[in-house]
N, C-alpha and C. Protein backbone atom coordinates (compact mmCIF):
# COMPACT_ATOMS: atom_id res chain seq x y z
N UNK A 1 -7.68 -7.98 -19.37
CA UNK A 1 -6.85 -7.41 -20.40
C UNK A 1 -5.39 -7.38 -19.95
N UNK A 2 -5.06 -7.19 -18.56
CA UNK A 2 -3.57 -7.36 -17.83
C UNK A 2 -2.76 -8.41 -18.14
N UNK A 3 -4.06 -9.43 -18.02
CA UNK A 3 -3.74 -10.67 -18.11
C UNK A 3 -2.99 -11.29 -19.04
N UNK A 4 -3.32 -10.74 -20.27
CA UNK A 4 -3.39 -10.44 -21.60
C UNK A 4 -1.94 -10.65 -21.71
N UNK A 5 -1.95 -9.40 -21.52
CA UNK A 5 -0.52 -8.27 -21.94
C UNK A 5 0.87 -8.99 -21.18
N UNK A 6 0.33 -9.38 -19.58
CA UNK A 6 1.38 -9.97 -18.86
C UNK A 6 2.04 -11.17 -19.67
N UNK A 7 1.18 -12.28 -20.32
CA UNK A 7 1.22 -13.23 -20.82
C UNK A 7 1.94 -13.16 -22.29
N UNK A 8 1.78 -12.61 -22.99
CA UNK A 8 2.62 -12.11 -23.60
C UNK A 8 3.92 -11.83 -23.91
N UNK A 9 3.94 -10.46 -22.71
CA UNK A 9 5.57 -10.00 -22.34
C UNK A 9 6.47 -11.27 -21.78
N UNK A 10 5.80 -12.17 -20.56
CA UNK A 10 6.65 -13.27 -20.14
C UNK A 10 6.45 -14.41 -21.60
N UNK A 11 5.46 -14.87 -22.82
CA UNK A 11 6.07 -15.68 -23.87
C UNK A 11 7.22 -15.10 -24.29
N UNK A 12 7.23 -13.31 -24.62
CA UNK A 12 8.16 -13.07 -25.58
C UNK A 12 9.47 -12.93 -25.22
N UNK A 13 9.72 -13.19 -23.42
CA UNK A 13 10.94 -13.05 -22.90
C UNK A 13 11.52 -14.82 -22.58
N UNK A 14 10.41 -15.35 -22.52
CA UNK A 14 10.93 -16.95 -22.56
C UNK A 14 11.53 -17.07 -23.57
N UNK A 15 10.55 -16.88 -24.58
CA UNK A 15 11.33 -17.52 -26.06
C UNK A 15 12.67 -16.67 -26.88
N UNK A 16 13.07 -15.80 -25.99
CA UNK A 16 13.90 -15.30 -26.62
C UNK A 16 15.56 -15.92 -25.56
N UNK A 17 15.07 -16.18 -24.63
CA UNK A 17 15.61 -17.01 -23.26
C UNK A 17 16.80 -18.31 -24.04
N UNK A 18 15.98 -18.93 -24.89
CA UNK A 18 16.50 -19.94 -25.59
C UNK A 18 17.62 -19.86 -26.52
N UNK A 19 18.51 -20.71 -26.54
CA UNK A 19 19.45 -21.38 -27.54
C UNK A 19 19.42 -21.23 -28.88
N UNK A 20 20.32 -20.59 -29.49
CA UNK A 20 19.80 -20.55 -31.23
C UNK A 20 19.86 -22.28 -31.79
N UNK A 21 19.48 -22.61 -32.43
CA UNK A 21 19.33 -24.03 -32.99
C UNK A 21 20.56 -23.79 -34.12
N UNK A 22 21.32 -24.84 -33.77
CA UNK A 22 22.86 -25.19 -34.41
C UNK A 22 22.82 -26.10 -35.62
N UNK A 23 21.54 -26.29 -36.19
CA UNK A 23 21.34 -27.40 -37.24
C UNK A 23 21.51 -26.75 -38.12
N UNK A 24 21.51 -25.34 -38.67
CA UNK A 24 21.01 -24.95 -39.76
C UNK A 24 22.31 -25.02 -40.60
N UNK A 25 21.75 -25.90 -41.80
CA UNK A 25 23.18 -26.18 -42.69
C UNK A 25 23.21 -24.55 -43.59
N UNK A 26 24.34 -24.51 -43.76
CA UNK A 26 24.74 -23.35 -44.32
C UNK A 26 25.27 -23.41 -45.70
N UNK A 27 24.36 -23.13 -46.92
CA UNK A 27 25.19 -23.18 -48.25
C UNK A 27 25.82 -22.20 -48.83
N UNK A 28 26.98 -22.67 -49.29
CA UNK A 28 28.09 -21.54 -50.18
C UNK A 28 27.59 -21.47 -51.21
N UNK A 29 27.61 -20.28 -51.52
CA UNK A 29 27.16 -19.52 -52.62
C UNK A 29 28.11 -19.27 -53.52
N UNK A 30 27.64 -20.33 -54.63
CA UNK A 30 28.98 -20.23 -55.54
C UNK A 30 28.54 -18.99 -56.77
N UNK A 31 29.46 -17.69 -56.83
CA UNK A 31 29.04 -16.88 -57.38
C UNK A 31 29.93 -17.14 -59.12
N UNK A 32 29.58 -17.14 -60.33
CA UNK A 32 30.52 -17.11 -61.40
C UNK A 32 30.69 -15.52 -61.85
N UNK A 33 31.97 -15.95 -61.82
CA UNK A 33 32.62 -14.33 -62.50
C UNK A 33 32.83 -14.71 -63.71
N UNK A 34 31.96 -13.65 -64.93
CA UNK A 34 32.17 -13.54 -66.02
C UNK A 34 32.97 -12.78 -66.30
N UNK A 35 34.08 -12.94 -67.46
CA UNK A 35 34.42 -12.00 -67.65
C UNK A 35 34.24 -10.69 -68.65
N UNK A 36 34.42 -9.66 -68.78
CA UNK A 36 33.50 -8.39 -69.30
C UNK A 36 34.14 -9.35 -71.05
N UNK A 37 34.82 -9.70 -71.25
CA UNK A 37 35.23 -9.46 -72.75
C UNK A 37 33.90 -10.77 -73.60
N UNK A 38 33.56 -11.18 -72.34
CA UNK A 38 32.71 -12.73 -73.10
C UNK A 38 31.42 -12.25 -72.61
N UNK A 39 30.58 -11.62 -73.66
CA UNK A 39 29.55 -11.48 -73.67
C UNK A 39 28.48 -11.54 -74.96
N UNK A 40 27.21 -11.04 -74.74
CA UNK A 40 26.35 -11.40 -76.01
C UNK A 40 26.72 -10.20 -77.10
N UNK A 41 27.23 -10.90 -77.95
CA UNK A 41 27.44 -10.25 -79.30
C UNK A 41 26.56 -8.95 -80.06
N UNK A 42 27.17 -7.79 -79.52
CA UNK A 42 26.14 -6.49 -80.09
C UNK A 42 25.56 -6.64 -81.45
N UNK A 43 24.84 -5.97 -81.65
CA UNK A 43 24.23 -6.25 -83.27
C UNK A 43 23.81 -4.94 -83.02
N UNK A 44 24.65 -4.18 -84.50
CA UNK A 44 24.06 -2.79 -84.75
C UNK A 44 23.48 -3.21 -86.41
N UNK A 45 22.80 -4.15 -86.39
CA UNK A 45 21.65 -4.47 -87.62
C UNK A 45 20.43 -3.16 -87.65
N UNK A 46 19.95 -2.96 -86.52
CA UNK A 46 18.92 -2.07 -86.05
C UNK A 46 19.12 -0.75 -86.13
N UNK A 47 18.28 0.44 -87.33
CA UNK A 47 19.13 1.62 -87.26
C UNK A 47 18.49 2.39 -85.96
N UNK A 48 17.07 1.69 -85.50
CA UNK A 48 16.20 2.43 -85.01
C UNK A 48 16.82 3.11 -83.41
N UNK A 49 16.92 1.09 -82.98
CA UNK A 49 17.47 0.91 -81.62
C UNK A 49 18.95 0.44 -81.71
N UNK A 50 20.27 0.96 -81.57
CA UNK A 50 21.31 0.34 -80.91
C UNK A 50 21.79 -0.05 -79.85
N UNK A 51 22.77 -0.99 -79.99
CA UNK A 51 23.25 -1.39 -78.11
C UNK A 51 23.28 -0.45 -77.32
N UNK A 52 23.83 0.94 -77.78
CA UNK A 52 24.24 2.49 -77.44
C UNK A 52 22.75 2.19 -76.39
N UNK A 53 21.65 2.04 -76.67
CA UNK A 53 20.27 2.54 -76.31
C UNK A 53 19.80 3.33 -77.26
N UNK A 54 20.09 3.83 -78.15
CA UNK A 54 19.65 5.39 -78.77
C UNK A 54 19.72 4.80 -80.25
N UNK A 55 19.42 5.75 -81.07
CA UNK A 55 19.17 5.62 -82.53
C UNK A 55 20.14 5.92 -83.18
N UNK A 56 20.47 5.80 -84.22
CA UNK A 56 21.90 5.55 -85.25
C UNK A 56 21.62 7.36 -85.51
N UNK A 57 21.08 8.22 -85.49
CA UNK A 57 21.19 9.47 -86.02
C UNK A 57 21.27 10.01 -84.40
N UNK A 58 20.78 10.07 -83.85
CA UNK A 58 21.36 10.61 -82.35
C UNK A 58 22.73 10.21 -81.68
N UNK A 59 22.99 8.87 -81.93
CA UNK A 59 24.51 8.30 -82.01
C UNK A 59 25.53 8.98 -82.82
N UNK A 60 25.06 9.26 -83.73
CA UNK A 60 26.00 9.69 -85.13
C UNK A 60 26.36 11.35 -84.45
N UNK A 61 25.24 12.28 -83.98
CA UNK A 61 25.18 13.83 -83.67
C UNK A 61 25.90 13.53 -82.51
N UNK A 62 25.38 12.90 -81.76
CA UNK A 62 26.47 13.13 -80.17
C UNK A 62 27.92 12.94 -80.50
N UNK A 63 28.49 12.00 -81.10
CA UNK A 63 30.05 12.04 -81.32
C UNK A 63 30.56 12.69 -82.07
N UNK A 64 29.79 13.37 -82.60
CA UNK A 64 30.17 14.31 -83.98
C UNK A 64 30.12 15.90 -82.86
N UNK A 65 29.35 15.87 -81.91
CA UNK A 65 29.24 17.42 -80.84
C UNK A 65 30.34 17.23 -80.06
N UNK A 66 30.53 16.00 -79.61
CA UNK A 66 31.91 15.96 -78.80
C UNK A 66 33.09 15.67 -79.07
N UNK A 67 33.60 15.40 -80.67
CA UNK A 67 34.66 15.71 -81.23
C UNK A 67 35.39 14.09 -80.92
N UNK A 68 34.44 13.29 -81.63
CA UNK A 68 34.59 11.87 -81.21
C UNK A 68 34.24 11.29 -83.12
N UNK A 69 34.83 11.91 -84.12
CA UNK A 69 34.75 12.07 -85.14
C UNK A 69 35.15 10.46 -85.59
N UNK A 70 36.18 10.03 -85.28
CA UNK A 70 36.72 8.28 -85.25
C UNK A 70 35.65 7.62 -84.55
N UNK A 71 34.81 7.83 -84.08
CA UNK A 71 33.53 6.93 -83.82
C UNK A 71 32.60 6.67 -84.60
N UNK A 72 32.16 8.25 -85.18
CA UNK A 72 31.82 8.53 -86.02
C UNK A 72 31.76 7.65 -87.52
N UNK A 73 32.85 7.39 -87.99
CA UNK A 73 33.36 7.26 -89.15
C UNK A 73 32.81 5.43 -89.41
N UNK A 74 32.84 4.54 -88.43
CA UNK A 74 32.25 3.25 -88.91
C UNK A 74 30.55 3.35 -89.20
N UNK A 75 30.08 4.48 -88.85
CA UNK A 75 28.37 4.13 -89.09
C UNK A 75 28.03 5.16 -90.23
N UNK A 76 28.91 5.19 -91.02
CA UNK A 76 28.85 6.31 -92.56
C UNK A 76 29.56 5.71 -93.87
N UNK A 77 28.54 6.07 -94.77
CA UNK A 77 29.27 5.32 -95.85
C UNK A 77 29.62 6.58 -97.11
N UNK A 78 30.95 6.88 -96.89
CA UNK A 78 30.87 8.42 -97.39
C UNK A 78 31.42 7.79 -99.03
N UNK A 79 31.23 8.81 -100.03
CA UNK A 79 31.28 8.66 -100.57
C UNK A 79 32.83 8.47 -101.67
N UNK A 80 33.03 8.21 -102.74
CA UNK A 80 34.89 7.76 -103.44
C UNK A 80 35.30 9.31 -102.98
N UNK A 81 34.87 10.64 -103.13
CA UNK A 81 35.71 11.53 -103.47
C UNK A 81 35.64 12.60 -102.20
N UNK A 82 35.19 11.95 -100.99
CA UNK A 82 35.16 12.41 -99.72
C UNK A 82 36.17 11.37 -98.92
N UNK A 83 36.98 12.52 -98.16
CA UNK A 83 37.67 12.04 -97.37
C UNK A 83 37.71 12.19 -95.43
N UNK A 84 38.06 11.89 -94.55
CA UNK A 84 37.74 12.79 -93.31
C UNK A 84 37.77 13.80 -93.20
N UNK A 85 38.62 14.52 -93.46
CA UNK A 85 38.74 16.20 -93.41
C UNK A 85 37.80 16.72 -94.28
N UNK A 86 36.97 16.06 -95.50
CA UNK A 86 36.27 16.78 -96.42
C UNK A 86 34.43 16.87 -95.16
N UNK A 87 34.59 15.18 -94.57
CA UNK A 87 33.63 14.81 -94.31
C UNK A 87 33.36 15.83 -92.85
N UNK A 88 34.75 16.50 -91.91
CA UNK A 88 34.15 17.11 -90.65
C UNK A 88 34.02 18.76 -91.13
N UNK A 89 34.59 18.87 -92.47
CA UNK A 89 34.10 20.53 -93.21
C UNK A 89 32.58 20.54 -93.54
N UNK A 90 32.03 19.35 -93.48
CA UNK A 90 30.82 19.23 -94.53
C UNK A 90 29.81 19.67 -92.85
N UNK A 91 30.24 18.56 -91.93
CA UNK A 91 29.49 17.94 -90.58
C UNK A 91 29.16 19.55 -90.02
N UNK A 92 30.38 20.33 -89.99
CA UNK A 92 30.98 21.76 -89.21
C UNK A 92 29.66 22.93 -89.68
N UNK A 93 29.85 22.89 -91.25
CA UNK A 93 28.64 23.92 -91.77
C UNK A 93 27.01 23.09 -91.58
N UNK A 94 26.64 21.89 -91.59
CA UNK A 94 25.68 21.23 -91.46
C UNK A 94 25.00 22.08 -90.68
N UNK A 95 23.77 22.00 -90.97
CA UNK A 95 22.70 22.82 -90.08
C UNK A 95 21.75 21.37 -89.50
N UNK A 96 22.57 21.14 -88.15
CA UNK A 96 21.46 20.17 -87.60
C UNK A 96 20.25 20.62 -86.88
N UNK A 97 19.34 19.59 -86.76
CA UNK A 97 18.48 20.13 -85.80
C UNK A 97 18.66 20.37 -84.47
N UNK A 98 18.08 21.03 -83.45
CA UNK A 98 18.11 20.78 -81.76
C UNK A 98 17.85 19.29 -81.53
N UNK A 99 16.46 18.99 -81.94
CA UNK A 99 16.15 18.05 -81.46
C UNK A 99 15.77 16.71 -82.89
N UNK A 100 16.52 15.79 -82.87
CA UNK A 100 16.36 14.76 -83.80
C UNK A 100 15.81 13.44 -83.43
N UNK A 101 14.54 13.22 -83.95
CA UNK A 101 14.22 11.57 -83.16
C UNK A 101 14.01 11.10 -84.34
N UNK A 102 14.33 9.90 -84.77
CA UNK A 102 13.56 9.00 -85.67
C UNK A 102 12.24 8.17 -85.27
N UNK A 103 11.59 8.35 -86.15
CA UNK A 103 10.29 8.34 -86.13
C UNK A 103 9.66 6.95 -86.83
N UNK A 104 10.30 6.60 -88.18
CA UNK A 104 9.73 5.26 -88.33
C UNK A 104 11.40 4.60 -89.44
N UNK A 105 11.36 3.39 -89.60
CA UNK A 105 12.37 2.75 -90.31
C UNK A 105 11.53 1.84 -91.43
N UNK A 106 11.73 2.04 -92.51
CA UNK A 106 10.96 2.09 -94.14
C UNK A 106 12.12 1.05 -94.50
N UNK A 107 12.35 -0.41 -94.64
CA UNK A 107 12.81 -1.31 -95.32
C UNK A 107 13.20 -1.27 -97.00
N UNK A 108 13.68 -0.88 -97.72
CA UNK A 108 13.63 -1.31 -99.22
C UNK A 108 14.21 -3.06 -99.35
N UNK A 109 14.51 -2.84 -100.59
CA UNK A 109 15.14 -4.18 -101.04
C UNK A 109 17.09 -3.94 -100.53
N UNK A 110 17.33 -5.38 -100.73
CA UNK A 110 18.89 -5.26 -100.30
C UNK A 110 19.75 -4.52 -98.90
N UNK A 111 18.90 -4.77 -98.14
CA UNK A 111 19.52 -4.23 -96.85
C UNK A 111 19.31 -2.98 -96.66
N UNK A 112 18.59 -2.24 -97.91
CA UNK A 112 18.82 -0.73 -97.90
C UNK A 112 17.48 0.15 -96.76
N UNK A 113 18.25 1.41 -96.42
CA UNK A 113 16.72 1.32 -95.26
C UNK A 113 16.51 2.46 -95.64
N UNK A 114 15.14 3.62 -95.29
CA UNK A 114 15.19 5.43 -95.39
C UNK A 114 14.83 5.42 -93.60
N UNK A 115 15.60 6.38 -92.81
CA UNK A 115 14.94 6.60 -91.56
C UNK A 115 14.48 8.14 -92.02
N UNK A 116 13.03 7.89 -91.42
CA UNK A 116 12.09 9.46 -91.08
C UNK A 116 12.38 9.94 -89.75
N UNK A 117 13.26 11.11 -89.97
CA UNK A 117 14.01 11.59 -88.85
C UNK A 117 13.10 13.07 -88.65
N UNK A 118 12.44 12.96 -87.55
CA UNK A 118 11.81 14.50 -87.06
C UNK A 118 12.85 15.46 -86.41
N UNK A 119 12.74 16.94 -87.08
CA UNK A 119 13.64 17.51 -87.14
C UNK A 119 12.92 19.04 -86.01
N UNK A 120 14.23 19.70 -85.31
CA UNK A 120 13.22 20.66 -84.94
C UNK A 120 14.08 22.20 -85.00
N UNK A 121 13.97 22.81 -85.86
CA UNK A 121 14.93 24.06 -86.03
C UNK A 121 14.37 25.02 -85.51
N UNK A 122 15.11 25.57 -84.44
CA UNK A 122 14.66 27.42 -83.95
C UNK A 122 12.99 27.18 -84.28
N UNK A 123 12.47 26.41 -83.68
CA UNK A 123 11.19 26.07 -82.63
C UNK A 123 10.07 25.92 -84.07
N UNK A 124 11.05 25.19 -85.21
CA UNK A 124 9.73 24.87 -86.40
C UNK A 124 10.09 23.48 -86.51
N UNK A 125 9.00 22.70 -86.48
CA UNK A 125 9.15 20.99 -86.99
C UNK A 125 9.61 20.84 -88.65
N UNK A 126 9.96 19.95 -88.54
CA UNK A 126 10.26 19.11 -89.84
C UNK A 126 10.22 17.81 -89.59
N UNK A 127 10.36 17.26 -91.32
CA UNK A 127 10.32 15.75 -91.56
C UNK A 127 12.02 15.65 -92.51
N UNK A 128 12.80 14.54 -92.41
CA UNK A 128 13.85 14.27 -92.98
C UNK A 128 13.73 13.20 -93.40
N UNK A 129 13.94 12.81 -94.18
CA UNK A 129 14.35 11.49 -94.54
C UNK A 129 15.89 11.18 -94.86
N UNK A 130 16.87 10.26 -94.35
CA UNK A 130 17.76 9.86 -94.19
C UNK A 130 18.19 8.24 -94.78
N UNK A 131 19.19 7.70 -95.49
CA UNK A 131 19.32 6.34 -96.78
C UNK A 131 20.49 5.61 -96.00
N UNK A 132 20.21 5.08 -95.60
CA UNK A 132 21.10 4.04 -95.15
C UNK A 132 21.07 2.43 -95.58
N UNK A 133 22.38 1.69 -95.13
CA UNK A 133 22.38 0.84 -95.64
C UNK A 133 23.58 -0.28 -94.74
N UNK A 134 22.81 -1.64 -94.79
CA UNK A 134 23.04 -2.86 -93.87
C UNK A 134 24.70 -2.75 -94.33
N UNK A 135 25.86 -2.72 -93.92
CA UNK A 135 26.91 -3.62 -94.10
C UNK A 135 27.50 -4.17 -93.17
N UNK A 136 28.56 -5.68 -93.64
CA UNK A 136 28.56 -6.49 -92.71
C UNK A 136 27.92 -6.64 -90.82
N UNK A 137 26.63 -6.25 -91.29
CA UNK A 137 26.00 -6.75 -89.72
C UNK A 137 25.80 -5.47 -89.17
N UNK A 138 26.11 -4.01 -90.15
CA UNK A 138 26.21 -2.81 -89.04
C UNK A 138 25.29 -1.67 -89.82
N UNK A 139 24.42 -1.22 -89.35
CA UNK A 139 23.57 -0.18 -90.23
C UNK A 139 24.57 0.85 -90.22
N UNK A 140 24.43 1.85 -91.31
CA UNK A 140 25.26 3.14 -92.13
C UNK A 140 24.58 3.96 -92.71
N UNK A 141 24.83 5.34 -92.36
CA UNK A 141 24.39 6.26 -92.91
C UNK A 141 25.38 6.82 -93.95
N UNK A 142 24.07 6.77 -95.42
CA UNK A 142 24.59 7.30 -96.59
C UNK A 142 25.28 8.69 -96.41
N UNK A 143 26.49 9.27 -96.89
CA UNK A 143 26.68 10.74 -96.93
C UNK A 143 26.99 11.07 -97.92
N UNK A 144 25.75 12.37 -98.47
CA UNK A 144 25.89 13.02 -99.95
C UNK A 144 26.46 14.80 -99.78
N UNK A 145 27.06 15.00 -100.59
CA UNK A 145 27.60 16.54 -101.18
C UNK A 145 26.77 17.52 -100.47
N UNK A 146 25.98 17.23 -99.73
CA UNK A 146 24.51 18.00 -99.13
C UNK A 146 25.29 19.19 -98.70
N UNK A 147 25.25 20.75 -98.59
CA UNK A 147 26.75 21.34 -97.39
C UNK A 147 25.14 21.46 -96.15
N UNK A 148 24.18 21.54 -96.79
CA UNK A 148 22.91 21.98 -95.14
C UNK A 148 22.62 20.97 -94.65
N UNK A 149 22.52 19.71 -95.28
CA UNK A 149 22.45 18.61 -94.75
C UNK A 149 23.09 17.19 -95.17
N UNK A 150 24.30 16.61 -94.91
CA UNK A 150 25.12 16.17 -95.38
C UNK A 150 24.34 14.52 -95.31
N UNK A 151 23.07 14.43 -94.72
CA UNK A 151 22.37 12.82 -95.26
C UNK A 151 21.03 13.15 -96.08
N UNK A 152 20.82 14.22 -96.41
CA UNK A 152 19.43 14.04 -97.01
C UNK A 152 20.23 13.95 -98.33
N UNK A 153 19.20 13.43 -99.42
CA UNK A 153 19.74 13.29 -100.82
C UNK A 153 19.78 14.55 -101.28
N UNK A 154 20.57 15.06 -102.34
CA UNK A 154 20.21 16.55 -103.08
C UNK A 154 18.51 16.18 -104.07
N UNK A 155 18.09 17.01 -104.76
CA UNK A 155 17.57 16.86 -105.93
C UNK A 155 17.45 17.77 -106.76
């Protein structure tokens, strides 16, 4: 078993004894720098999933909590006799939920969509339904006269 072990220790001190081998061709690594402005074209077609990661009604509440109201304003299709200031009086009294997920996306005709938005107030569920609609390439949420909820329809 000495034998062993001796044989060993003197391979692993021979071979380390040796010359590194000088052949090894070396390739450059040609790296391309893209630049940030040329990339794949977002598509907010989708109300469910956006580029954001997140859903067009959780998108819409976060910039509307952090006072990012001009962000806001391209994914809403408010109505002739609403203006911004009418639209962040309406947003201000709105009774949102804590927690908002959309739940399924219901197709009509003409681009038009309803998202079923699960709602969760001071620890009771709900169901919402929310009317949006395709323009040029960007989903939009309808906004009606609602003052408790400024996307559900009245009736």
């Amino acid at each position: 078993m000495l034998r062993y072990f001796f044989f060993i220790v003197i391979f692993i001190f021979v071979s380390c004894g040796e010359k590194e081998i000088q052949n090894i061709k070396h390739r450059k690594q040609n790296i391309e720098i893209l630049d940030s402005i040329q990339g794949k074209p977002t598509v907010w077609k989708n109300p469910k999933l956006t580029p954001v990661g997140s859903d067009l009604v959780r998108m819409i509440r976060a910039y509307y909590l952090v006072g990012e109201v001009d962000k806001v304003l391209p994914f809403l299709l408010l109505p002739p006799s609403m203006d911004k200031k009418k639209l962040v009086d309406i947003l201000q009294e709105a009774k949102w939920g804590y927690d908002l997920k959309v739940s399924n996306v219901r197709w009509m005709n003409d681009s038009v969509f309803e998202l079923s938005v699960k709602t969760q107030k001071q620890q009771t569920t709900g169901m919402e339904f929310y009317q949006g609609k395709i323009v040029n390439d960007t989903a939009k949420l309808l906004v009606y006269l609602n003052p408790n909820c400024p996307f559900v329809k009245n009736n």
